[in-house]
C-alpha atoms as a PDB file:
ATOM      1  CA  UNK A   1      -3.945  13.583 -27.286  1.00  0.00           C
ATOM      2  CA  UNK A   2      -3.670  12.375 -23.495  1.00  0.00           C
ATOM      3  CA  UNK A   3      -4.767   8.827 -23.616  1.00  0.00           C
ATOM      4  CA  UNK A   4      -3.951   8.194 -19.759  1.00  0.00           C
ATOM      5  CA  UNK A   5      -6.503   7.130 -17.740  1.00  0.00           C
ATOM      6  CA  UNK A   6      -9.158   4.308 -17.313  1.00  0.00           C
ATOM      7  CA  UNK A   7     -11.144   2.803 -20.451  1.00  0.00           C
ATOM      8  CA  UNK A   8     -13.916   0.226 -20.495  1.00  0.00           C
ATOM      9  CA  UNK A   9     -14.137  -1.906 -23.211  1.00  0.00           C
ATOM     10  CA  UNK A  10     -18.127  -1.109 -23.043  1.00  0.00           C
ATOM     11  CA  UNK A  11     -20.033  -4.441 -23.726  1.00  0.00           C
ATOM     12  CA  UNK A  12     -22.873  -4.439 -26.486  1.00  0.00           C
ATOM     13  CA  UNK A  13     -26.284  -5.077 -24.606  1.00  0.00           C
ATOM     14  CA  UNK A  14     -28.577  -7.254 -27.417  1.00  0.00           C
ATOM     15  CA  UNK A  15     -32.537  -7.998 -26.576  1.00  0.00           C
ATOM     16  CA  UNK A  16     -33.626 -10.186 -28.830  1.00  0.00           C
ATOM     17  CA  UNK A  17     -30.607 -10.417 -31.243  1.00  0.00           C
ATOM     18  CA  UNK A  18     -30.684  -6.707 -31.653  1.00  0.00           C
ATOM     19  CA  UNK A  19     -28.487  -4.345 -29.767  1.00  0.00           C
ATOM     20  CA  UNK A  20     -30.732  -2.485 -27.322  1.00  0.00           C
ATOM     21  CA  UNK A  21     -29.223   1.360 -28.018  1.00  0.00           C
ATOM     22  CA  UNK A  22     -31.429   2.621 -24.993  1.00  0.00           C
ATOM     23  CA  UNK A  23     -29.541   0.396 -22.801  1.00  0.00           C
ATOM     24  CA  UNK A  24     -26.324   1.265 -23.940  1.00  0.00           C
ATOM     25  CA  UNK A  25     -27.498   5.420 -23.836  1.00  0.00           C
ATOM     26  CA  UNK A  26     -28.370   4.850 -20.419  1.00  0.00           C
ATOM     27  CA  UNK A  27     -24.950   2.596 -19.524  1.00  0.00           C
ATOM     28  CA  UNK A  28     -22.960   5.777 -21.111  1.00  0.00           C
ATOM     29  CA  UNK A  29     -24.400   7.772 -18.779  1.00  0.00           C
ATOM     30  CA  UNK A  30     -23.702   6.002 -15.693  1.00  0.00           C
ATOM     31  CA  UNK A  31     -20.284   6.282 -16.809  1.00  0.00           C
ATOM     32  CA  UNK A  32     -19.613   9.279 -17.761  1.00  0.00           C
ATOM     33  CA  UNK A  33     -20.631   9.721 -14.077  1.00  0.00           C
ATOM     34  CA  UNK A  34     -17.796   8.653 -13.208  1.00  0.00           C
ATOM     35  CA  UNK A  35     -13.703   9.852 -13.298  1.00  0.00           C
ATOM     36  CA  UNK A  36     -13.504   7.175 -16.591  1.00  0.00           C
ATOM     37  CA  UNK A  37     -10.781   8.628 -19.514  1.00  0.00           C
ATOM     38  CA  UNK A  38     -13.466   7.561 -21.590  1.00  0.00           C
ATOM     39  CA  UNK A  39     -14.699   4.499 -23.425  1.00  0.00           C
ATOM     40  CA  UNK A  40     -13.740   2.014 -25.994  1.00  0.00           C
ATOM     41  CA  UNK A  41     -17.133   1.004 -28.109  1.00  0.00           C
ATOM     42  CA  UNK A  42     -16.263  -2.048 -30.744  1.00  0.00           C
ATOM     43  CA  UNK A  43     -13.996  -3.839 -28.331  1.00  0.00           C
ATOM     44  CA  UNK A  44     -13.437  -7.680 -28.114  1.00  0.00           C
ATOM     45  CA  UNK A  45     -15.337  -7.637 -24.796  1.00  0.00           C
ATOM     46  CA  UNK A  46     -18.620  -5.153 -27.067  1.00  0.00           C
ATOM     47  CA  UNK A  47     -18.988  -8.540 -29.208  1.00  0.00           C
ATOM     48  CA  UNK A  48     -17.103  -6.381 -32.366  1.00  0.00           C
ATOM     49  CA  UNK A  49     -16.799  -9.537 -34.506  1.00  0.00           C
ATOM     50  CA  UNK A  50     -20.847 -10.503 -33.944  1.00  0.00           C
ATOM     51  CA  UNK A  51     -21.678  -6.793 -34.902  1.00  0.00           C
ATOM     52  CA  UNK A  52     -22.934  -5.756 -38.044  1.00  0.00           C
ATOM     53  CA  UNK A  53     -21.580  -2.728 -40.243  1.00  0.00           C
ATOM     54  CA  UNK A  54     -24.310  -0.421 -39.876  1.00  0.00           C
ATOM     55  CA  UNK A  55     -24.772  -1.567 -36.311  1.00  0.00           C
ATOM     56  CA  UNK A  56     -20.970  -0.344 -35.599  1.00  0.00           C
ATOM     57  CA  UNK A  57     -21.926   2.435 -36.707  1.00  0.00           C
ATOM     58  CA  UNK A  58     -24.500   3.523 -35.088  1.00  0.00           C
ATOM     59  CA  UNK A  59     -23.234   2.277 -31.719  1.00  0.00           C
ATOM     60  CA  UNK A  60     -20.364   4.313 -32.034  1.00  0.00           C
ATOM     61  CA  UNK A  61     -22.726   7.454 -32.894  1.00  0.00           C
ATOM     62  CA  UNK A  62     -25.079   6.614 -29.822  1.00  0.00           C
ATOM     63  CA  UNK A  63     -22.215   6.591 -27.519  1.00  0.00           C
ATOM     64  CA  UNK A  64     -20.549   9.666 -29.191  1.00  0.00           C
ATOM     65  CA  UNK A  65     -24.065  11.434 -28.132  1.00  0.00           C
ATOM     66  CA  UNK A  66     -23.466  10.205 -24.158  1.00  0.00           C
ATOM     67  CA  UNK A  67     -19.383  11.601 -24.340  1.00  0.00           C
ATOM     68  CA  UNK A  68     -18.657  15.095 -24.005  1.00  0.00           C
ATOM     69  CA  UNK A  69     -15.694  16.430 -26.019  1.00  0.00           C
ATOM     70  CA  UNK A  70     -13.083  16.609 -23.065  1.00  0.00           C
ATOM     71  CA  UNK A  71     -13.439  12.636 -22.848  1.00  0.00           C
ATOM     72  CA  UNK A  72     -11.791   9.990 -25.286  1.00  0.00           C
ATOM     73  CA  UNK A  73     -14.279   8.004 -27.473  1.00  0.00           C
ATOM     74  CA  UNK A  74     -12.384   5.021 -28.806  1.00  0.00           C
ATOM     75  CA  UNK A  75     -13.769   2.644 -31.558  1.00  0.00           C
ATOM     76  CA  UNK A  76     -12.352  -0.703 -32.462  1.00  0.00           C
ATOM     77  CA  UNK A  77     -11.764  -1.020 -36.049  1.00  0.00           C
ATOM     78  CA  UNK A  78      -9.883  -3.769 -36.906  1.00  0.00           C
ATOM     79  CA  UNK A  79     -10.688  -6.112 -39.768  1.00  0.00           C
ATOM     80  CA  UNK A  80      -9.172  -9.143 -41.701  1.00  0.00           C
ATOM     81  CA  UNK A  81      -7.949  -6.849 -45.059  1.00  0.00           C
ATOM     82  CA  UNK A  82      -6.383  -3.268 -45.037  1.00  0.00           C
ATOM     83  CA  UNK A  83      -8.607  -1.813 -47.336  1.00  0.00           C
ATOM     84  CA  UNK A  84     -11.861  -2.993 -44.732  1.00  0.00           C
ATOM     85  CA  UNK A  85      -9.793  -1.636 -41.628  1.00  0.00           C
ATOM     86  CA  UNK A  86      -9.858   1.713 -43.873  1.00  0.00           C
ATOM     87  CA  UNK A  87     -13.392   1.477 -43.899  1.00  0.00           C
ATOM     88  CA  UNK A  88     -14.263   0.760 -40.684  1.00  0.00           C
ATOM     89  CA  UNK A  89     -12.089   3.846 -39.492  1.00  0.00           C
ATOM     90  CA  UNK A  90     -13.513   6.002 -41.709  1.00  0.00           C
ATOM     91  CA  UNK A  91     -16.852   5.411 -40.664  1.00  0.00           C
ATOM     92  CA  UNK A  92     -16.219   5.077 -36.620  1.00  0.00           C
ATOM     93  CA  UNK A  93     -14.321   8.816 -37.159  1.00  0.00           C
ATOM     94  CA  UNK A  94     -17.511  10.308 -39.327  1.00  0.00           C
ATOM     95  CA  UNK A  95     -19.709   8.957 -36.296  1.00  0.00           C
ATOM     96  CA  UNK A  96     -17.469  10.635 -33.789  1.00  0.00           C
ATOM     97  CA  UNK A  97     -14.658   8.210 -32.378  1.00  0.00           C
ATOM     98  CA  UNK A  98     -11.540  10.426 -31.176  1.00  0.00           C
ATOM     99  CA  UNK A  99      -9.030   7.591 -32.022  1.00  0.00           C
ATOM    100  CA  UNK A 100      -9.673   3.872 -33.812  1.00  0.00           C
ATOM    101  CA  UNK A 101      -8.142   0.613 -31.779  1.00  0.00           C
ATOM    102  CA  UNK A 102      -6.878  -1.844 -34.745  1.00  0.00           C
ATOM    103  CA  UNK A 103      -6.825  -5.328 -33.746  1.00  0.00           C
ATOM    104  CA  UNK A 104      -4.001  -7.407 -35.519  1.00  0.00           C
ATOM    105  CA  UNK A 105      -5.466  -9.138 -38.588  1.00  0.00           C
ATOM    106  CA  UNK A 106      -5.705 -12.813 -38.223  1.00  0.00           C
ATOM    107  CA  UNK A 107      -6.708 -14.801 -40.805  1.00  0.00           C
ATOM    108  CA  UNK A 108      -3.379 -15.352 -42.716  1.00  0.00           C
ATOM    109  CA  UNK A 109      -1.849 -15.802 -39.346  1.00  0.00           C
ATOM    110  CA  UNK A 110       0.895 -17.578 -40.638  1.00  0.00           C
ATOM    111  CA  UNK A 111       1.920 -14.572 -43.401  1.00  0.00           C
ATOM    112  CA  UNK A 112       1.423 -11.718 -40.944  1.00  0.00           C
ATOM    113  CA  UNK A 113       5.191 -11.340 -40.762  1.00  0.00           C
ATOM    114  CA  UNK A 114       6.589  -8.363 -39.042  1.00  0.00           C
ATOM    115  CA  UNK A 115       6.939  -6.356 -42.647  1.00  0.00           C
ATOM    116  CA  UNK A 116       2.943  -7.317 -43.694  1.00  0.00           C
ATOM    117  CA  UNK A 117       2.052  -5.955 -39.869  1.00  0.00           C
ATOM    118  CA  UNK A 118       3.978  -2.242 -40.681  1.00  0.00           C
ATOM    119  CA  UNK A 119       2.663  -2.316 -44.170  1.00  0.00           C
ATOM    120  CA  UNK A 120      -1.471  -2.632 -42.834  1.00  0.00           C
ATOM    121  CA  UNK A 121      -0.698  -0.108 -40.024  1.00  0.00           C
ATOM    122  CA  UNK A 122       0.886   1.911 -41.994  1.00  0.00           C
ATOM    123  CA  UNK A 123      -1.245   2.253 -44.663  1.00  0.00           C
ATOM    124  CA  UNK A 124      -4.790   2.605 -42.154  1.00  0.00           C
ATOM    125  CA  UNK A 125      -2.350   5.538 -40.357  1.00  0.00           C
ATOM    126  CA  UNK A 126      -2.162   7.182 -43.775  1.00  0.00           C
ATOM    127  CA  UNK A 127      -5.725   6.769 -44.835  1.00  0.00           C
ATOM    128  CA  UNK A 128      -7.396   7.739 -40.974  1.00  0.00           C
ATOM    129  CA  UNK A 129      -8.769  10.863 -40.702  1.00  0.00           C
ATOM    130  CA  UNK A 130      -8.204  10.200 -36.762  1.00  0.00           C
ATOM    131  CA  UNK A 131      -5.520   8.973 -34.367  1.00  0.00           C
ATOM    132  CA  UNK A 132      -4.746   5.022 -34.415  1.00  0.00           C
ATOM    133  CA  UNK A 133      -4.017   2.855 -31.589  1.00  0.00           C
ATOM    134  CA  UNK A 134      -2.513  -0.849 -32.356  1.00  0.00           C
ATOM    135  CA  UNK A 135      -4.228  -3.753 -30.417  1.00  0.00           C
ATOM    136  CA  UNK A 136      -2.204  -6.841 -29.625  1.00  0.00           C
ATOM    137  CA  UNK A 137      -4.337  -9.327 -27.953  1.00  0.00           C
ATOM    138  CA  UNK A 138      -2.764 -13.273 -28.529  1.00  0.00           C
ATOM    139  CA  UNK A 139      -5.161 -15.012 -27.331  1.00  0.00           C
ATOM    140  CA  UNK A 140      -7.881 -14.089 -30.094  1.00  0.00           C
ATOM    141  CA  UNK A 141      -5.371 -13.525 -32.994  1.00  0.00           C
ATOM    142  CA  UNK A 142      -2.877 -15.999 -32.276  1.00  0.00           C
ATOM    143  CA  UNK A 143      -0.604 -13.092 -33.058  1.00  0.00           C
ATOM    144  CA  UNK A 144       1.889 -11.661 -30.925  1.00  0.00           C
ATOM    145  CA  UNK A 145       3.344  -8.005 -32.179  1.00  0.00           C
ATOM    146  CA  UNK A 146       6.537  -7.808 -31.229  1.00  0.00           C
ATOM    147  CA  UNK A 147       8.242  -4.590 -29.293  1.00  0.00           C
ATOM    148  CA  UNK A 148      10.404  -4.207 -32.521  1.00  0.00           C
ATOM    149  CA  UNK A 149       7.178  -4.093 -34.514  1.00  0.00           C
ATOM    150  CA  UNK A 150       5.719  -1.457 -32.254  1.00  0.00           C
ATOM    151  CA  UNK A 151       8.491   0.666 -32.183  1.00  0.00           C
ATOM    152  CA  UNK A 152       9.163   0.916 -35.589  1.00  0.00           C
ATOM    153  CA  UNK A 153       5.112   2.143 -35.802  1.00  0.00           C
ATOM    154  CA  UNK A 154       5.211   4.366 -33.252  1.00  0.00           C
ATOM    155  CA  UNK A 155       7.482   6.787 -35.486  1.00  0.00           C
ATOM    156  CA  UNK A 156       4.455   7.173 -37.716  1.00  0.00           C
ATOM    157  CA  UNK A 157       2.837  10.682 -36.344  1.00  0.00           C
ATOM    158  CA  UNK A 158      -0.917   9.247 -36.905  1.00  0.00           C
ATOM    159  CA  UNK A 159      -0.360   5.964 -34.441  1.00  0.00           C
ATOM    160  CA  UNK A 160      -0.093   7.263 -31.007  1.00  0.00           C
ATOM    161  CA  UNK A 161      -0.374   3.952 -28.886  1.00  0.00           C
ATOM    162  CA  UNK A 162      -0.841   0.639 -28.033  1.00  0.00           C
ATOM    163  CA  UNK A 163      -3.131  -1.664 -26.243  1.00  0.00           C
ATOM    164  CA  UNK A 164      -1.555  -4.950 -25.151  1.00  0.00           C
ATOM    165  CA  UNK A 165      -3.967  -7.234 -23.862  1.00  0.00           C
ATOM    166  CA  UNK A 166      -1.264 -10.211 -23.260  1.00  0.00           C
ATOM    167  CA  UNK A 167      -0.170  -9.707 -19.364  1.00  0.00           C
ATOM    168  CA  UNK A 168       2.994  -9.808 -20.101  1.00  0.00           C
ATOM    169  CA  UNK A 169       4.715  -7.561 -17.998  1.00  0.00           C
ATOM    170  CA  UNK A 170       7.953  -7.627 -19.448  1.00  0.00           C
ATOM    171  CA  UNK A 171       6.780  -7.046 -22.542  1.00  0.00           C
ATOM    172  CA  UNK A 172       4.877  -4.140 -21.829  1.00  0.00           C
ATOM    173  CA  UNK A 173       8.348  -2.470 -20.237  1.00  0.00           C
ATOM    174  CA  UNK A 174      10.109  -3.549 -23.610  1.00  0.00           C
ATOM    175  CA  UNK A 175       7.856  -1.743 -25.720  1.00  0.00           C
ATOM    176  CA  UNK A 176       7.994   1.231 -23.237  1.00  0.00           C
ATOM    177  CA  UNK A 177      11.910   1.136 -23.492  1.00  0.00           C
ATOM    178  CA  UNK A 178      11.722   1.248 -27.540  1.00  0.00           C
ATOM    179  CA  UNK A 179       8.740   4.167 -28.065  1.00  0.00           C
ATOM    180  CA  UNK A 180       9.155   7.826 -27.888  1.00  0.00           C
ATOM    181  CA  UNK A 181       7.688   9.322 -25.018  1.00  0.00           C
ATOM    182  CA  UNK A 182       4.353  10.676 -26.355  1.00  0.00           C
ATOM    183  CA  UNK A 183       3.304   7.282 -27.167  1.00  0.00           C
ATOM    184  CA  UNK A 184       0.810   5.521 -25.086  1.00  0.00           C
ATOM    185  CA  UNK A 185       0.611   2.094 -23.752  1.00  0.00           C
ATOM    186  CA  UNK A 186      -2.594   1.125 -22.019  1.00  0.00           C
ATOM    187  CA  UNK A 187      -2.924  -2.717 -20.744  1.00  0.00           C
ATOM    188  CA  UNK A 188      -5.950  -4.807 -21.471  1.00  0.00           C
ATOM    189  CA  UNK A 189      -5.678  -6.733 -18.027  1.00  0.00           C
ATOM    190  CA  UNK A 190      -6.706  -5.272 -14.665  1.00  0.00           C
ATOM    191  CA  UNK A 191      -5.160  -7.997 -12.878  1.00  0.00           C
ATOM    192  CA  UNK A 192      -1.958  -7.041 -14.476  1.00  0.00           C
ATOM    193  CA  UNK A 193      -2.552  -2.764 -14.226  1.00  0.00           C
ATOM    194  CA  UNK A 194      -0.367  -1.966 -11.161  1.00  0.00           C
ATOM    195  CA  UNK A 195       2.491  -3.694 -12.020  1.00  0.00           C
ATOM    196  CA  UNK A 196       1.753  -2.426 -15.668  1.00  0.00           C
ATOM    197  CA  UNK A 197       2.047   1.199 -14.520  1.00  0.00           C
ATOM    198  CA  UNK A 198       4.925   0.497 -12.783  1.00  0.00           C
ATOM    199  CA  UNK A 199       6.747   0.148 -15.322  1.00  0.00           C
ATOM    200  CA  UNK A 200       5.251   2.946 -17.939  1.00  0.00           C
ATOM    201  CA  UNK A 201       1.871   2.119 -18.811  1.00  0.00           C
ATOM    202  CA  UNK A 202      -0.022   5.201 -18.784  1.00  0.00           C
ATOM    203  CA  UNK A 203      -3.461   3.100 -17.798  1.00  0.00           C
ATOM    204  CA  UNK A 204      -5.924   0.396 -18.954  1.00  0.00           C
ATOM    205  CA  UNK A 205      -8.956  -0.281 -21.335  1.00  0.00           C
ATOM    206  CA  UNK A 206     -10.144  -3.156 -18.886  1.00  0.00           C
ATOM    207  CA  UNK A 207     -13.087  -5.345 -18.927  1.00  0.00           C
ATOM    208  CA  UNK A 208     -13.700  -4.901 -14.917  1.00  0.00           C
ATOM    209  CA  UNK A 209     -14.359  -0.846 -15.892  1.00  0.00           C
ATOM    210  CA  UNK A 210     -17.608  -1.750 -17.041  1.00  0.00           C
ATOM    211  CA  UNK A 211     -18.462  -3.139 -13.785  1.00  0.00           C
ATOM    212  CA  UNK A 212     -16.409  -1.354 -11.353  1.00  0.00           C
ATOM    213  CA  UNK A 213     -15.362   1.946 -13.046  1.00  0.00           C
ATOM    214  CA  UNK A 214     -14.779   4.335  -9.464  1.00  0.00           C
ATOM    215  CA  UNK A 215     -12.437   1.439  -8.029  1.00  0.00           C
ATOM    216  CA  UNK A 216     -10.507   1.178 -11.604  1.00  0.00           C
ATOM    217  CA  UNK A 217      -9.939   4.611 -11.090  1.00  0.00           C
ATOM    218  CA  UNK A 218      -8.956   4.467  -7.847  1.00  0.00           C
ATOM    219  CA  UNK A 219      -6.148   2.046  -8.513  1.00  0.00           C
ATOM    220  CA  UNK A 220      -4.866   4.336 -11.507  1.00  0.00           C
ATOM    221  CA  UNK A 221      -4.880   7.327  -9.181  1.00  0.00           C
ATOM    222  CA  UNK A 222      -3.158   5.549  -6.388  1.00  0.00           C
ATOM    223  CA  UNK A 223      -0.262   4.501  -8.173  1.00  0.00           C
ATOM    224  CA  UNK A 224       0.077   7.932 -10.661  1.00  0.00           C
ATOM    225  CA  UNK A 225       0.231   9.563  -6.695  1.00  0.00           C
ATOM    226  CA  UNK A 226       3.053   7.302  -5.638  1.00  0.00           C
ATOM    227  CA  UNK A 227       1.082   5.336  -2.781  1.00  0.00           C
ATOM    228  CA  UNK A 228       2.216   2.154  -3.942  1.00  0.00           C
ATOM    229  CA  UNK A 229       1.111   0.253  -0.481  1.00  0.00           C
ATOM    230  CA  UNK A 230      -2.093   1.217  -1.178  1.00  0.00           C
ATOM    231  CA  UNK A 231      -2.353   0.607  -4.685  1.00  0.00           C
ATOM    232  CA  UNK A 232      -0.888  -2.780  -4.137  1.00  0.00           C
ATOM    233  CA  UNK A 233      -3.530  -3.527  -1.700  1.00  0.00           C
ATOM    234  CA  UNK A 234      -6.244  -2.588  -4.023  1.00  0.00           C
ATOM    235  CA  UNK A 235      -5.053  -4.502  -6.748  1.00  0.00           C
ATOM    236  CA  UNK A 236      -5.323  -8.061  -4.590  1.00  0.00           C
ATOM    237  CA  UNK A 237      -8.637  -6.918  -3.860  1.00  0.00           C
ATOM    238  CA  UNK A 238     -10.046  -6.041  -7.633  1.00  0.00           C
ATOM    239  CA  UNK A 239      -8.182  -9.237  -9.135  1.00  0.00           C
ATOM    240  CA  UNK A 240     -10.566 -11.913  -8.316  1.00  0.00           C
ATOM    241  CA  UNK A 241     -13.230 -10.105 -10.311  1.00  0.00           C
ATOM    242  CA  UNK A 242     -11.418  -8.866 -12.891  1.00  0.00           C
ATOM    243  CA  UNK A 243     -10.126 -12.541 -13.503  1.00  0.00           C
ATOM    244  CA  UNK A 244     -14.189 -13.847 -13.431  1.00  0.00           C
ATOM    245  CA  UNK A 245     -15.429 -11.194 -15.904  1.00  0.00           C
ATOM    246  CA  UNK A 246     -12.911 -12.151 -18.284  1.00  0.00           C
ATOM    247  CA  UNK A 247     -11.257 -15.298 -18.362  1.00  0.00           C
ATOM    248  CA  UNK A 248     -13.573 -16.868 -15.703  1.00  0.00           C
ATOM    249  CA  UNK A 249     -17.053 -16.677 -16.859  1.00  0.00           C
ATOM    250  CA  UNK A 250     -16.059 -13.916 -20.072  1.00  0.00           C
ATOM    251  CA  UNK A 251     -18.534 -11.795 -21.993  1.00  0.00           C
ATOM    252  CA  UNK A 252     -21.767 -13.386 -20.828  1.00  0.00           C
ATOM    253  CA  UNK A 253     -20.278 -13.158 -17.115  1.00  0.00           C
ATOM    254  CA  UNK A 254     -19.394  -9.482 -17.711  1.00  0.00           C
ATOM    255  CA  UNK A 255     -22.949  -8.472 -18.604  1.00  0.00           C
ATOM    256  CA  UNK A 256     -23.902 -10.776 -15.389  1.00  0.00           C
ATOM    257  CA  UNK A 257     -21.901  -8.496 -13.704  1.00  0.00           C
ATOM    258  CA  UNK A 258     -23.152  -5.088 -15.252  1.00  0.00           C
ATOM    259  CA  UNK A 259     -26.494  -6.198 -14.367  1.00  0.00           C
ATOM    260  CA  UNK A 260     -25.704  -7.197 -10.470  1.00  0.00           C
ATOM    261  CA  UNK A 261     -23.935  -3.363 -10.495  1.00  0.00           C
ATOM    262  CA  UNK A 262     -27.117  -1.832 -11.786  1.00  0.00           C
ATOM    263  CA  UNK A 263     -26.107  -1.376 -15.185  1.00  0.00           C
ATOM    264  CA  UNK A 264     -27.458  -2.799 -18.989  1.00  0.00           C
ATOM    265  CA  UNK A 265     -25.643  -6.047 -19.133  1.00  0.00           C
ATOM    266  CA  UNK A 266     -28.054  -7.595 -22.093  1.00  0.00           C
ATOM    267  CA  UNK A 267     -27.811 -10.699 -23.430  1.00  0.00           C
ATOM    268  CA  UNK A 268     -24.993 -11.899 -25.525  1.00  0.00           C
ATOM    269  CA  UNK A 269     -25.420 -12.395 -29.361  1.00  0.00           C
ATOM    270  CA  UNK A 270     -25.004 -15.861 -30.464  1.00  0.00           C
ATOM    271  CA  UNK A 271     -23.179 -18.381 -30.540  1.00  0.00           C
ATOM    272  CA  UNK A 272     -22.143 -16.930 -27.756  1.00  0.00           C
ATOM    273  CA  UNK A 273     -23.893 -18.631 -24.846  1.00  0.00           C
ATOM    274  CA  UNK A 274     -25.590 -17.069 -21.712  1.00  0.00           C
ATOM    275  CA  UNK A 275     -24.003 -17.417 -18.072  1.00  0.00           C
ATOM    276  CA  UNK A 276     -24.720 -20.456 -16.052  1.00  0.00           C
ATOM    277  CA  UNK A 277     -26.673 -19.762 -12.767  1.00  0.00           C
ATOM    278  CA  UNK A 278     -23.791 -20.381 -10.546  1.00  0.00           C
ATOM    279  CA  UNK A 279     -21.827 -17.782 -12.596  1.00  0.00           C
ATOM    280  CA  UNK A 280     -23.954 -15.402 -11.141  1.00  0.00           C
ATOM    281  CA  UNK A 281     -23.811 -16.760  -7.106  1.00  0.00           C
ATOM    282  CA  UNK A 282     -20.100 -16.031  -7.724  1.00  0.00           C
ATOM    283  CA  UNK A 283     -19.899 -12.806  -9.250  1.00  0.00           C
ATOM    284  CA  UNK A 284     -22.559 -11.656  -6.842  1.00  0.00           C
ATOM    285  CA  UNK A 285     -20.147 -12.845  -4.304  1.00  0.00           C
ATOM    286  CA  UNK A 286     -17.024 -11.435  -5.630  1.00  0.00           C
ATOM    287  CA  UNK A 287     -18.514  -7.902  -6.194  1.00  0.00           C
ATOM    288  CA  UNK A 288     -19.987  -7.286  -2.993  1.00  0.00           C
ATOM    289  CA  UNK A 289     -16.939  -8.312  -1.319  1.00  0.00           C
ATOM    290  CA  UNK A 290     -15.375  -5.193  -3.407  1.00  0.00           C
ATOM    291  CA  UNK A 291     -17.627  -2.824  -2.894  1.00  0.00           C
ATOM    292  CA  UNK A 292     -18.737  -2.857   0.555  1.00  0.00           C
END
């Protein structure tokens, strides 16, 4: 499976407290408009943890419906036991995902050694009747997996990659150094994706897709065609609002965003709290300063 490219981590529009599955039909579409790998439904940034599980469900089926075949539907599927991750990948696969993204397991921080890590991949690589990607993202699990830890899971034929959503560059290039070649690495950062792909990344599943999906692309072309000046100088200018969508204002300033670039932003499901008003002067700001 060819995982390069550019992903979204698609947010989850709510009305009401209920996701609002004609606004995320009609957000699929819009994207699929554009050169987008494909999408990642059940991501951090799509509110996973708030979801319910007949709600992951059925997002994952709705979006299915809006992705045609020769595009990548990813589902997130991680959960705090092995035998729940199972279940959650078995259902995302039955409602159509190409490939599950596991999230590290949290909980038991403190006894997710490197040996309990390969154990729960292991055994959700076994069980998955579809292609598993491992998700290290510190800064919600407190976790880091180490390039050791991936390698040693990338020799199991049913995990084919890795998102690392830390920004650490040098860690990225270890992991590249220690995996076999038909193993993917995709960043979670797009403030960190040129120098990412410089040194192996084969793309990104970044929050600033959702928003921006044509210029995401752009940069990933840029730098897969060697014009490095270029890419460079697009980078500087997508940074500023990829760090506001995410780390500046985060998922409420995302679907801020999505709304001020004509797509179904939604509200966020508490106790998550809407964006301030001055979140939205500034990301109006920061995207018309990319796009025009």
């Amino acid at each position: 499976m060819d995982l390069s490219g550019i992903y979204p981590p698609i947010a989850t529009p709510f009305k009401n407290d209920e996701v609002d599955y004609a606004g995320l039909a009609h957000n699929v579409k819009r994207w699929m408009g554009t050169g987008l790998r494909g999408l990642l439904a059940l991501g951090s940034n799509g509110e996973a943890a708030s979801v319910d599980e007949d709600e992951a469900e059925r997002i994952v089926a709705t979006v299915r419906e809006g992705v045609p075949r020769d595009r990548v539907l990813l589902a997130g599927t991680g959960r705090q036991s092995t035998r729940a991750a199972i279940a959650a990948t078995r259902r995302a696969a039955k409602a159509g995902a190409d490939a599950v993204l596991v999230l590290t397991p949290f909980y038991f921080k403190a006894q997710m050694t490197p040996d309990a890590l390969t154990d729960h991949y292991r055994a959700i690589a076994d069980a998955s009747p579809v292609p598993v990607l491992l998700y290290n993202f510190t800064n919600v699990t407190g976790l880091n997996m180490a390039p050791d830890t991936v390698a040693a899971l990338s020799a199991h034929p049913n995990i084919i990659g890795l998102k690392d959503s830390n920004g650490d560059i040098a860690q990225v290039a270890g992991v590249v150094a220690r995996v076999p070649a038909g193993f993917t690495v995709l960043v979670g950062s797009a403030a960190t994706l040129y120098p990412a792909m410089t040194v192996g990344a084969a793309g990104g599943i970044v929050a600033v897709a959702n928003v921006v999906p044509d210029v995401c692309v752009k940069l990933f072309d840029l730098v897969r065609a060697g014009q490095h000046d270029a890419a460079r100088a697009l980078q500087r200018r997508l940074t500023p609002l990829a760090h506001a969508v995410t780390g500046g204002y985060s998922i409420a300033g995302l679907k801020v965003a999505m709304e001020i670039a004509g797509y179904v932003g939604g509200e966020v499901r508490r106790p998550l709290r809407p964006a301030k008003a001055e979140a939205r002067d500034t990301l109006r700001r920061l995207y018309d300063e990319l796009v025009n």
